[in-house]
N, C-alpha and C. Protein backbone atom coordinates (compact mmCIF):
# COMPACT_ATOMS: atom_id res chain seq x y z
N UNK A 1 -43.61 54.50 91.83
CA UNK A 1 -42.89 55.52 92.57
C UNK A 1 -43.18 55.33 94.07
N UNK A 2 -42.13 55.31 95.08
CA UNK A 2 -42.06 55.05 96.00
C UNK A 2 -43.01 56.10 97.15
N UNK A 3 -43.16 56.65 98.37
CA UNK A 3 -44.16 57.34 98.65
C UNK A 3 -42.80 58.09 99.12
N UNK A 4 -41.84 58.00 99.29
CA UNK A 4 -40.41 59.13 99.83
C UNK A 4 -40.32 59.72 98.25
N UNK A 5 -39.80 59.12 97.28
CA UNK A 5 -39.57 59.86 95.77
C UNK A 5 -41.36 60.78 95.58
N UNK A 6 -42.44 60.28 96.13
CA UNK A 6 -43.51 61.00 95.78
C UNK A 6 -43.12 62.40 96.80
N UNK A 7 -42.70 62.33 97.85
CA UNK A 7 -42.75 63.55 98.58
C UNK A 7 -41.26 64.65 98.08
N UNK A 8 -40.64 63.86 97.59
CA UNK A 8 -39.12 64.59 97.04
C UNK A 8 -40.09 65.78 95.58
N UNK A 9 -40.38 64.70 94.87
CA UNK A 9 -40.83 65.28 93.47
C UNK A 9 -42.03 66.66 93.96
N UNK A 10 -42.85 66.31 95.02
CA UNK A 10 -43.71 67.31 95.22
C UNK A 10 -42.99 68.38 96.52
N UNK A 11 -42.22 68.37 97.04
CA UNK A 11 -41.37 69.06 97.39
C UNK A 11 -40.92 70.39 96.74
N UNK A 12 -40.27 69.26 95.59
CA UNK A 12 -39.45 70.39 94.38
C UNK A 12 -40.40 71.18 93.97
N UNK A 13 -42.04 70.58 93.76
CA UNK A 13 -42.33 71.26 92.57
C UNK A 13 -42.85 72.41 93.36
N UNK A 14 -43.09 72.10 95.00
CA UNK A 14 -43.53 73.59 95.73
C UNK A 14 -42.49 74.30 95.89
N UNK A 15 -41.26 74.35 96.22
CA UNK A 15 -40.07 75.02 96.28
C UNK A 15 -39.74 75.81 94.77
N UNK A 16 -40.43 74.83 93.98
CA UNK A 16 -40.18 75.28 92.46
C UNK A 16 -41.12 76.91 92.36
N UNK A 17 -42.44 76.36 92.40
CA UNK A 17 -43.37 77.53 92.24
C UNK A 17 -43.22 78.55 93.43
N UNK A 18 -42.59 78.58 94.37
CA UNK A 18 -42.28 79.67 95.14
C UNK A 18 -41.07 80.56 94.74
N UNK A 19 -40.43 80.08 94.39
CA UNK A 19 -39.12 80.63 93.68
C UNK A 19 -39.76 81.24 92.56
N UNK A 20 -40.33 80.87 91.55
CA UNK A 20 -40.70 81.23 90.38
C UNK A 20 -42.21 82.41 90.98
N UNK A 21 -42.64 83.02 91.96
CA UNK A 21 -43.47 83.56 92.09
C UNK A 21 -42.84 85.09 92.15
N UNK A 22 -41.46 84.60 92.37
CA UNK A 22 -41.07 86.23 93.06
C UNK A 22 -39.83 86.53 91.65
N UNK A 23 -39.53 85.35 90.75
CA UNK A 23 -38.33 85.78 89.48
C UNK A 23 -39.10 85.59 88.22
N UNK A 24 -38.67 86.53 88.22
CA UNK A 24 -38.94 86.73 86.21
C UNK A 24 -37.80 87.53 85.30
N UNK A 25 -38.02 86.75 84.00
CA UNK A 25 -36.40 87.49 83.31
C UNK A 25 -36.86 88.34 82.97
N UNK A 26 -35.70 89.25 82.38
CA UNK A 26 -35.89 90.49 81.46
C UNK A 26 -35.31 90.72 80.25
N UNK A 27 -35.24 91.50 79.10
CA UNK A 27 -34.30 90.99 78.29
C UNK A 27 -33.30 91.25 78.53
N UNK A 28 -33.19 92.50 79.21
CA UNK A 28 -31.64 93.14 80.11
C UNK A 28 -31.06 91.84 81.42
N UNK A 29 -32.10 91.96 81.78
CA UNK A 29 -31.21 90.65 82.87
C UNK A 29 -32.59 89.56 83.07
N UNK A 30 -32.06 88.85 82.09
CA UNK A 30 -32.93 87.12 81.98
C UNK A 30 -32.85 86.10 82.84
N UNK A 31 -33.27 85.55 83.21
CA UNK A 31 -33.74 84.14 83.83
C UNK A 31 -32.59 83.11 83.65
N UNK A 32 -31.53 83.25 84.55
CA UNK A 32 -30.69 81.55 84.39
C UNK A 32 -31.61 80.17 84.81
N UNK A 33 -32.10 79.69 84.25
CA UNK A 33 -33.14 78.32 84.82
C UNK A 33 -32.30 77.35 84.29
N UNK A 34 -31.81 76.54 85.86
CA UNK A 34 -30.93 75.51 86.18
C UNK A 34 -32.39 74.09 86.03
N UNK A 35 -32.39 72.80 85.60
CA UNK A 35 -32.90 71.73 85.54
C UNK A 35 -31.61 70.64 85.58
N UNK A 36 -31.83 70.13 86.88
CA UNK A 36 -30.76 69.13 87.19
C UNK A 36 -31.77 67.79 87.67
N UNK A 37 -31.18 66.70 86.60
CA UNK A 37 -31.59 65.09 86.75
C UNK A 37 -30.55 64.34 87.17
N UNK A 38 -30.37 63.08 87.24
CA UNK A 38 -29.48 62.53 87.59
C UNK A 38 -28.55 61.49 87.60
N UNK A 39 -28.02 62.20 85.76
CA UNK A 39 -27.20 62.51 85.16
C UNK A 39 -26.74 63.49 84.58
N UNK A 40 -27.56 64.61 84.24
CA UNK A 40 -27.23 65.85 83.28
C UNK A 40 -27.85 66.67 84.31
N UNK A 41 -26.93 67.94 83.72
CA UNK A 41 -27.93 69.17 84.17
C UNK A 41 -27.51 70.29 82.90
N UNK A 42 -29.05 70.85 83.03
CA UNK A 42 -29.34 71.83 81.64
C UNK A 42 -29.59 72.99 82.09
N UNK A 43 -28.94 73.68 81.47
CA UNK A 43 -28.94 75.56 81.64
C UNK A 43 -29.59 76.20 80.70
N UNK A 44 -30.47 77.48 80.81
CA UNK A 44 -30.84 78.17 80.00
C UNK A 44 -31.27 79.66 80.42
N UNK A 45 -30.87 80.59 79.22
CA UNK A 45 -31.03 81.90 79.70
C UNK A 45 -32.21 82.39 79.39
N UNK A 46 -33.16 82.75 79.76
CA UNK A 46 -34.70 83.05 79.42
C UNK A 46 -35.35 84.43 79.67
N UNK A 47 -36.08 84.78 78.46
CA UNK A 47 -36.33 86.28 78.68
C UNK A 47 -37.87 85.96 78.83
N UNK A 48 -38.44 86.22 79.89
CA UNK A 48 -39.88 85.75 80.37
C UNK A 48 -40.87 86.52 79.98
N UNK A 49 -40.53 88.23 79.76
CA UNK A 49 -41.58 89.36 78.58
C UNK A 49 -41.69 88.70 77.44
N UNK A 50 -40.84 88.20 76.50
CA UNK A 50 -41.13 87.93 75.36
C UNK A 50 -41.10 86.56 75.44
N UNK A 51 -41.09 86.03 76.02
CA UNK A 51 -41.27 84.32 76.14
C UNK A 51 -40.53 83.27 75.42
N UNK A 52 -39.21 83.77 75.59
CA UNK A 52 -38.33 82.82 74.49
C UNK A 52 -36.83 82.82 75.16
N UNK A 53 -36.17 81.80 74.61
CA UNK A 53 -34.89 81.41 75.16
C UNK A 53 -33.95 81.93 74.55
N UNK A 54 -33.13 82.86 75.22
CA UNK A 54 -31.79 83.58 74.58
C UNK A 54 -30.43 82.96 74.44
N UNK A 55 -30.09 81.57 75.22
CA UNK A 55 -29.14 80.87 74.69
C UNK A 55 -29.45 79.49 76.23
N UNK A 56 -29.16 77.99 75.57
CA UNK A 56 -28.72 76.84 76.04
C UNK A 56 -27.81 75.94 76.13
N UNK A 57 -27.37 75.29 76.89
CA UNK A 57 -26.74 74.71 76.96
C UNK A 57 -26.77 73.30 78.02
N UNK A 58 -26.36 72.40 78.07
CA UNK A 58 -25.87 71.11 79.21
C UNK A 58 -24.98 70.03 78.80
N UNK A 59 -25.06 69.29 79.55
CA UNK A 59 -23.59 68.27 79.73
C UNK A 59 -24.02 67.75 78.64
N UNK A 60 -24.97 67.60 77.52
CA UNK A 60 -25.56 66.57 76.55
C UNK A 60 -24.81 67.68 75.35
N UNK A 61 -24.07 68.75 75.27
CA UNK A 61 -23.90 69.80 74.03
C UNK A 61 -23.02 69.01 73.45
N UNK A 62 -22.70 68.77 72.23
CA UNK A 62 -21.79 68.40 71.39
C UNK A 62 -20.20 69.17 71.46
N UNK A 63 -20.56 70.09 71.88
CA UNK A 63 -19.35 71.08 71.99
C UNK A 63 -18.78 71.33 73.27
N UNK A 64 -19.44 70.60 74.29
CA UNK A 64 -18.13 70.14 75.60
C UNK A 64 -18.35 68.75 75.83
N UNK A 65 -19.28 67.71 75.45
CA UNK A 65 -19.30 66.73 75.89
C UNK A 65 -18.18 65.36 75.83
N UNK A 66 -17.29 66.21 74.51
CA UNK A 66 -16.41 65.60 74.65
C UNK A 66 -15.27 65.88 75.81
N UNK A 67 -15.18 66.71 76.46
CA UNK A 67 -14.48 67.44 77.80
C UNK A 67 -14.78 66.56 78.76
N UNK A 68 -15.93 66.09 78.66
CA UNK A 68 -16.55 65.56 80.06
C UNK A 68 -16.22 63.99 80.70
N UNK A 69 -15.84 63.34 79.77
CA UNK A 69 -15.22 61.91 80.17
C UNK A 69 -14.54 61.66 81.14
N UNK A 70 -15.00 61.06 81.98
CA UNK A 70 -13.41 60.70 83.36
C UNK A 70 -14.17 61.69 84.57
N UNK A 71 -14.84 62.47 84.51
CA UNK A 71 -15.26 63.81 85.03
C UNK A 71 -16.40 63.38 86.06
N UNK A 72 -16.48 64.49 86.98
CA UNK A 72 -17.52 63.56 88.23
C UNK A 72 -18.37 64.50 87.60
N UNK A 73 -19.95 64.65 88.26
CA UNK A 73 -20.82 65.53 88.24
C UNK A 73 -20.87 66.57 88.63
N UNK A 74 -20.31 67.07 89.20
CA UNK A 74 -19.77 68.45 89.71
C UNK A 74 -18.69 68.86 89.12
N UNK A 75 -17.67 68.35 88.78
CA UNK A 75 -16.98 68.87 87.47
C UNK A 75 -17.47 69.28 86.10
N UNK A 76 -18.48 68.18 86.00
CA UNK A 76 -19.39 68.52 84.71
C UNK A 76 -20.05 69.94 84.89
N UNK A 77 -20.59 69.91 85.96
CA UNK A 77 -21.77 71.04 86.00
C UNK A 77 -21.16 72.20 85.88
N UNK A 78 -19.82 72.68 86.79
CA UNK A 78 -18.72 73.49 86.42
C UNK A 78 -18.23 74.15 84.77
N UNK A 79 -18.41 73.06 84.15
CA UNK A 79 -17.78 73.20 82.77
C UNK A 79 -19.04 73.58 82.16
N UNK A 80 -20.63 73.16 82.24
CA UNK A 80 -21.58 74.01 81.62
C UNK A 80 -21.99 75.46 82.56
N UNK A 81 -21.24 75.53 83.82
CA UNK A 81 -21.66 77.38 83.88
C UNK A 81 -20.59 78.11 83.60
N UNK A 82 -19.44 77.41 82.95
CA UNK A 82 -18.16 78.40 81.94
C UNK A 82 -18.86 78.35 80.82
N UNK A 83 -19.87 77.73 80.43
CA UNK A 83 -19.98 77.91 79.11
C UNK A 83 -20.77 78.58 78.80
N UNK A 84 -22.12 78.39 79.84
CA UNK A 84 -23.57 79.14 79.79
C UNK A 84 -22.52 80.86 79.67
N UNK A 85 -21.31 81.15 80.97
CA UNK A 85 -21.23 82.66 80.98
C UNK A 85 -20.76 83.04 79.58
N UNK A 86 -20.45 82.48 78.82
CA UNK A 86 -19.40 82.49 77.53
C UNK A 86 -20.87 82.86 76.63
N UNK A 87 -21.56 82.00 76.30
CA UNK A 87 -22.72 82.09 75.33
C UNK A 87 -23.63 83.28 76.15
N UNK A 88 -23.83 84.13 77.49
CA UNK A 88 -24.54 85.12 77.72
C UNK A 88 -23.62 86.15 77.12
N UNK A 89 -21.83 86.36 77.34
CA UNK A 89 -21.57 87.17 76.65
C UNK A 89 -21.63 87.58 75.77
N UNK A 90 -21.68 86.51 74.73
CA UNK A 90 -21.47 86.36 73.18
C UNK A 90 -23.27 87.32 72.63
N UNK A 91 -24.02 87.36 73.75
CA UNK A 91 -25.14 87.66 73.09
C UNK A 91 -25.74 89.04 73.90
N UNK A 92 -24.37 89.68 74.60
CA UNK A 92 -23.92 90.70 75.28
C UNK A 92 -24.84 91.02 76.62
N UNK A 93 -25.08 90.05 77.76
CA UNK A 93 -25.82 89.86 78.72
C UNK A 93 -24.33 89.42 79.70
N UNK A 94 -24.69 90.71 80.82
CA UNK A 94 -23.64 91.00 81.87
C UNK A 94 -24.61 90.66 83.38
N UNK A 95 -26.04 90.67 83.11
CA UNK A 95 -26.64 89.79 84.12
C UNK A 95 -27.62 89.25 84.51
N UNK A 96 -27.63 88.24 85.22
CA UNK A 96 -29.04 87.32 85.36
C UNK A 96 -29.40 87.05 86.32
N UNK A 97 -31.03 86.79 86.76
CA UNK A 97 -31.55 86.34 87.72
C UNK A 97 -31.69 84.61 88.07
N UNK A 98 -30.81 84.59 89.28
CA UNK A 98 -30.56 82.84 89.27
C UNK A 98 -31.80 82.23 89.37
N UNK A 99 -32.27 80.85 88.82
CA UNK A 99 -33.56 80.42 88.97
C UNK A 99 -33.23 78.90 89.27
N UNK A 100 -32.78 78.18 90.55
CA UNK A 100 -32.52 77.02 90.74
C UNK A 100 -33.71 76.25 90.76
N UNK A 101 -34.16 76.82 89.96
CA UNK A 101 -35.78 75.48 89.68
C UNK A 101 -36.47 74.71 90.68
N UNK A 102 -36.16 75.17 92.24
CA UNK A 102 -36.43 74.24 93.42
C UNK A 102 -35.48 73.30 94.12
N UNK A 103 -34.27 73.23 93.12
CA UNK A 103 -33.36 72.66 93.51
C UNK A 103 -32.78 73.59 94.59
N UNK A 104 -31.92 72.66 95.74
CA UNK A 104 -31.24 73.14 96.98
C UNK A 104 -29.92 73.82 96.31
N UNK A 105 -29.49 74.81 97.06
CA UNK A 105 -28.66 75.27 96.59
C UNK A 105 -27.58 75.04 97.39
N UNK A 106 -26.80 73.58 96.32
CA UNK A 106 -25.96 72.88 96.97
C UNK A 106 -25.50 71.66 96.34
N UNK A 107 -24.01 71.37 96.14
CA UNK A 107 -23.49 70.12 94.81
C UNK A 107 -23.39 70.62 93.63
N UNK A 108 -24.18 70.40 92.96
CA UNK A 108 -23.96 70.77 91.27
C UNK A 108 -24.83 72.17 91.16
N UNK A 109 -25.79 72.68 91.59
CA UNK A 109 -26.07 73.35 91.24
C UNK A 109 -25.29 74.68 92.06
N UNK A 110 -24.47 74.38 92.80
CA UNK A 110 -23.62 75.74 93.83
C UNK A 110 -22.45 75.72 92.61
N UNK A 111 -22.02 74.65 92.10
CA UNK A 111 -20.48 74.37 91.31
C UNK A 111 -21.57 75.21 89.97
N UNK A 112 -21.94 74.77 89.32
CA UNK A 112 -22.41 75.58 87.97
C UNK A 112 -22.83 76.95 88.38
N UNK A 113 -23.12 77.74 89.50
CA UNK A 113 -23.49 79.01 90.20
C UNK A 113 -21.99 79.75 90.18
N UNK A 114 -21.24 79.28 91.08
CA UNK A 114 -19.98 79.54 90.91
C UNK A 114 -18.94 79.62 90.05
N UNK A 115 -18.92 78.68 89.12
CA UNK A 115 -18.49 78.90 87.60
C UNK A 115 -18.72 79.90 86.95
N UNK A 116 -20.33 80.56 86.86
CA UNK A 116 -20.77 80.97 86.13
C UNK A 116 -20.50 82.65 86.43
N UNK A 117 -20.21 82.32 87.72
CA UNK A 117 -19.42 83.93 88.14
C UNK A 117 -18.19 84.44 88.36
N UNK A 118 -17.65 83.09 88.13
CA UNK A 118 -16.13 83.40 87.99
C UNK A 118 -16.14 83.44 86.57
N UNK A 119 -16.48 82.86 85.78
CA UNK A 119 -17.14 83.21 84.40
C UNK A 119 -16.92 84.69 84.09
N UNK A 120 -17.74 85.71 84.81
CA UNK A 120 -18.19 86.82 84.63
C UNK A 120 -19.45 87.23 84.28
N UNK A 121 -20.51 86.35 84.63
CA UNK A 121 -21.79 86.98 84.78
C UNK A 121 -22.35 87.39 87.00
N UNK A 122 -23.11 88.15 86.48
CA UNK A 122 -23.43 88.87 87.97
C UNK A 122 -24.81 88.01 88.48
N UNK A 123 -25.16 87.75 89.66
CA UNK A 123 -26.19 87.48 89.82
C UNK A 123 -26.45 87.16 91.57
């Protein structure tokens, strides 16, 4: 690992734990925690009292990945925060606390943010 990728990765992970100092889910309004690599990015709704995941999803689901072909990364990411808002409804969650994992808020993770509220979740 290069000594620029060493300062990126430890970057994130302080941007990470500062973000995460001040959000925590609830079961009423849970934790959206965005994890973006680079190729996929994975969504999940998280209730942080009881310590368990209330619904997932990413570009790897069987049930849009066929959608995704031809598609840039930001189109992709788009199509998993229509889906993440679809699976919070389905499990009757109207809102969440965004948790961009340290990631900038900006590219794929603004396009899956925005989806996810035109969607119809609040946050």
């Amino acid at each position: 690992m290069t000594l620029m990728a060493q300062k990126r990765a430890k970057d994130l992970k302080r941007r990470h734990r500062r973000i995460r100092r001040r959000l925590s889910g609830t079961p009423e309004i849970p934790r959206l925690a965005v994890r973006r690599t680079s190729k996929h990015i994975y969504v999940q709704l998280v209730d942080d009292v009881a310590g368990r995941s209330l619904g997932f999803t990413s570009t790897l689901d069987p049930s849009i990945r066929e959608g995704l072909s031809g598609k840039s990364k930001t189109e992709r990411s788009k199509i998993v925060g229509q889906k993440i808002a679809e699976i919070a409804k389905g499990v009757g969650i109207e809102r969440v606390a965004f948790d961009r994992g340290g990631h900038i808020y900006h590219g794929r993770v603004l396009a899956l943010a925005e989806s996810a509220r035109e969607a119809g979740l609040k946050f």
